[in-house]
Protein backbone atom coordinates (compact mmCIF):
# COMPACT_ATOMS: atom_id res chain seq x y z
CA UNK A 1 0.00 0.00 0.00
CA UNK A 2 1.11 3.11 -1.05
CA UNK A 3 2.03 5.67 1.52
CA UNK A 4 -0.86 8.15 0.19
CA UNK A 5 -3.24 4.89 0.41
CA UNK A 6 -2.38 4.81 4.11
CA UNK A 7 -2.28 8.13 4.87
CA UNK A 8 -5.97 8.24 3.08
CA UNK A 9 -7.05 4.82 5.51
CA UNK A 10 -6.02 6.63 8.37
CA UNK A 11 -7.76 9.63 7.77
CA UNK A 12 -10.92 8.00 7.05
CA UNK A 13 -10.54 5.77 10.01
CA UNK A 14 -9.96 8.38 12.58
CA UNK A 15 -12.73 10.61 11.24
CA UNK A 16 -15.52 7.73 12.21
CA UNK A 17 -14.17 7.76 15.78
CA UNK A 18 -15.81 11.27 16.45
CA UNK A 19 -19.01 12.76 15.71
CA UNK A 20 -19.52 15.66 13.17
CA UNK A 21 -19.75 18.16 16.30
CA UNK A 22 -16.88 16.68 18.02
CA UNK A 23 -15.17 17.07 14.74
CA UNK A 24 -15.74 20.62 14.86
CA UNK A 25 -14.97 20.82 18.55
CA UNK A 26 -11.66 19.70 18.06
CA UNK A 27 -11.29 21.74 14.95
CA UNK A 28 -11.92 24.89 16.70
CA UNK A 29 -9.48 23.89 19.59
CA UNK A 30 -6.96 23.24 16.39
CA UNK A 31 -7.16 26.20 15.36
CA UNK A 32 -6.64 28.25 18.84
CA UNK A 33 -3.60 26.34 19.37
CA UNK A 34 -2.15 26.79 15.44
CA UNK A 35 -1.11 30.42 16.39
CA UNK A 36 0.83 31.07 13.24
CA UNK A 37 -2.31 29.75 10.79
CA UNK A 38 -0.34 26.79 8.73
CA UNK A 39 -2.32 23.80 9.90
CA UNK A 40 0.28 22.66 11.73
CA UNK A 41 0.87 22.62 15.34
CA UNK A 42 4.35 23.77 16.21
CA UNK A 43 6.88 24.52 19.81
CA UNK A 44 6.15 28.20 18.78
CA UNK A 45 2.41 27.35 18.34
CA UNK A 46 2.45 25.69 22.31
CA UNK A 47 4.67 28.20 23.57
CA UNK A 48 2.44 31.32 22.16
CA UNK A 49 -0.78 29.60 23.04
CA UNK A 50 0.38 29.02 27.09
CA UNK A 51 1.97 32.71 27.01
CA UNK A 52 -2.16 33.73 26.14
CA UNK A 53 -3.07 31.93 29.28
CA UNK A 54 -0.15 33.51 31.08
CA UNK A 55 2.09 30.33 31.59
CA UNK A 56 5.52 29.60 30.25
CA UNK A 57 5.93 25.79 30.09
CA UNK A 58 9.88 24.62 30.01
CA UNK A 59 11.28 23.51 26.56
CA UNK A 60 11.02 19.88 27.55
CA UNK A 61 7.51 20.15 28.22
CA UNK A 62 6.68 21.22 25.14
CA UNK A 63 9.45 18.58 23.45
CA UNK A 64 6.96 15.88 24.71
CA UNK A 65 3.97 17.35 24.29
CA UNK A 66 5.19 17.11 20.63
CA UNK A 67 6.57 13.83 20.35
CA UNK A 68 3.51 12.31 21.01
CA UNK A 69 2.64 12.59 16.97
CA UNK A 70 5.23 10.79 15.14
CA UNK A 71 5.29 13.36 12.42
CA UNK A 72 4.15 16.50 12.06
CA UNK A 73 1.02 17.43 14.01
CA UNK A 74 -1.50 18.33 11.54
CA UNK A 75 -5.75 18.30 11.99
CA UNK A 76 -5.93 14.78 11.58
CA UNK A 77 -2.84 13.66 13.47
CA UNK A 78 -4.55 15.81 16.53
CA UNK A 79 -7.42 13.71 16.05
CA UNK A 80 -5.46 10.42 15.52
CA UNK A 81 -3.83 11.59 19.70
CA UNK A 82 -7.20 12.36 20.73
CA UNK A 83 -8.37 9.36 19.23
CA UNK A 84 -6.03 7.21 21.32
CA UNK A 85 -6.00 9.03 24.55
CA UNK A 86 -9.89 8.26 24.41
CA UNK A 87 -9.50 4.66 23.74
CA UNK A 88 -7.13 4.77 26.98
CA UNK A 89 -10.11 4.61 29.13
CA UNK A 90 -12.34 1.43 29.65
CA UNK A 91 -14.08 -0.37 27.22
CA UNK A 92 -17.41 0.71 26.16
CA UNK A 93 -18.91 -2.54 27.33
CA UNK A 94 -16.78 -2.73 30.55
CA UNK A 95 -18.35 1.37 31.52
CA UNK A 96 -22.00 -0.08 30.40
CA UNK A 97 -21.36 -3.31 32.79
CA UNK A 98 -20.66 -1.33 35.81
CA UNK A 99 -23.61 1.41 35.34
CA UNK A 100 -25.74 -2.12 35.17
CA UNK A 101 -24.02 -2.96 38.84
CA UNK A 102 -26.59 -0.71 39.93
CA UNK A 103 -29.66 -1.48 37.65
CA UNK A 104 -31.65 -3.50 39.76
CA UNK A 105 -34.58 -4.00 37.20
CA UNK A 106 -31.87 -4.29 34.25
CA UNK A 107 -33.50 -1.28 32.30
CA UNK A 108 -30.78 0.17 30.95
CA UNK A 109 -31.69 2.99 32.99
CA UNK A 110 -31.18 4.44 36.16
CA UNK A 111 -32.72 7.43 38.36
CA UNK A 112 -31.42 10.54 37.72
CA UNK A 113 -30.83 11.33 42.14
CA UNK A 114 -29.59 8.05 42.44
CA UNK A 115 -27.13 8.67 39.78
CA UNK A 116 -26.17 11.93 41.54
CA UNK A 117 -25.46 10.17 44.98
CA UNK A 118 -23.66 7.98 43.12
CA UNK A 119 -21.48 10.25 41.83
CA UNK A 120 -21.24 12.46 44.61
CA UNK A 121 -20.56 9.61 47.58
CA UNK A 122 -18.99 7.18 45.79
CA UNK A 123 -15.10 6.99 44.35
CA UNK A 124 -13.79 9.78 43.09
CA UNK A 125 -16.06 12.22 44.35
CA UNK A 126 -17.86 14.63 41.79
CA UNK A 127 -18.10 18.34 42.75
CA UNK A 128 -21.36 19.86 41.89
CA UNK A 129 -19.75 22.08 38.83
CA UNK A 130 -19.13 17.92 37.40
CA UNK A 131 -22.50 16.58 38.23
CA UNK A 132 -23.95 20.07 36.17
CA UNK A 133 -21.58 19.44 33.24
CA UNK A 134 -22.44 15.59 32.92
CA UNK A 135 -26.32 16.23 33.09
CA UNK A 136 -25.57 18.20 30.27
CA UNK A 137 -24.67 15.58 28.50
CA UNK A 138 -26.00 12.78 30.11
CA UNK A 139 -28.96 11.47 27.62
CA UNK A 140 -31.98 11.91 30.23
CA UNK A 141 -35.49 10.97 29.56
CA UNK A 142 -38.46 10.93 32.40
CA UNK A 143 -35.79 11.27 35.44
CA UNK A 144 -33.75 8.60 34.44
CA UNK A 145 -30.17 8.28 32.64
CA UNK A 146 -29.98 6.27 29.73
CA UNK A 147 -26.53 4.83 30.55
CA UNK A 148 -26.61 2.47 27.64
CA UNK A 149 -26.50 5.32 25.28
CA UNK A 150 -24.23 7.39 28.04
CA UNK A 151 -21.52 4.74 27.94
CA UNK A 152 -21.54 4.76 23.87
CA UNK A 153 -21.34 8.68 24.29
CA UNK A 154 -18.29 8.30 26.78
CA UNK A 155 -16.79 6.63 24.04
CA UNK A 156 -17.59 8.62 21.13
CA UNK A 157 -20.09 6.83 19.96
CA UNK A 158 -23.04 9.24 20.59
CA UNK A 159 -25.67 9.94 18.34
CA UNK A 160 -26.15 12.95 16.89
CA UNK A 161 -29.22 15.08 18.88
């Protein structure tokens, strides 16, 4: 396979990881960090961006931060990083299994307070600026938290609303 063939694969793969909005999202973010405006991320791209938020990271810092792309860090090798730092976490199945640890009646479902307590008592503790952000997300019908459709959403997998 030609090196354009694979370069092509991996494009298309990496694109049906993410949804069309989270496609944007990370677009946008792109773009805020490509200070210089030639689609590809750069040390002088990182250091300008942190010296915007008032923060001056040391050269070796920003040395790793780049060598996690094993070539240069364009839009879609951003997404390919993204793409595996996300599959880092648990398994979509292994995330639905342990919402269902608490789904007495096996409905896929569970109460929306319960959830809450959950989150709040349990672990590591969820502030109440956390709980707000995942109920904003958190696909919610009647009360109750779908957390079939929440673990495919943790994943990427969401469906479009």
């Amino acid at each position: 396979m030609s090196d354009d063939k694979k370069a092509k694969s991996a494009t298309s793969s990496v694109l049906t990881k993410f949804s069309q909005s989270q496609i944007q999202e990370m677009k946008e973010a792109f773009t805020m960090i490509d200070q210089d405006r030639d689609g590809l991320i750069s040390k002088g791209d990182l250091k300008e961006m942190y010296s915007s938020l008032g923060v001056t990271p040391s050269e070796d810092i920003l040395d790793s931060m780049l060598k996690e792309a094993p070539g240069q860090l364009n839009f879609t090798m951003f997404l390919s990083i993204f793409s595996e730092k996300l599959s880092g976490t648990d398994p979509e199945d292994t995330i639905r299994t342990a919402f269902a640890m608490f789904d007495a009646d096996g409905k896929g479902t569970l109460p929306e307070e319960y959830l809450k307590d959950l989150l709040e008592n349990m672990g590591d503790n969820f502030t109440q600026d956390e709980i707000r952000q995942t109920w904003k997300e958190a696909p919610m019908a009647g009360g109750k938290v779908d957390y079939v459709k929440f673990s495919a959403l943790l994943k990427g997998r969401g469906e479009e609303s």
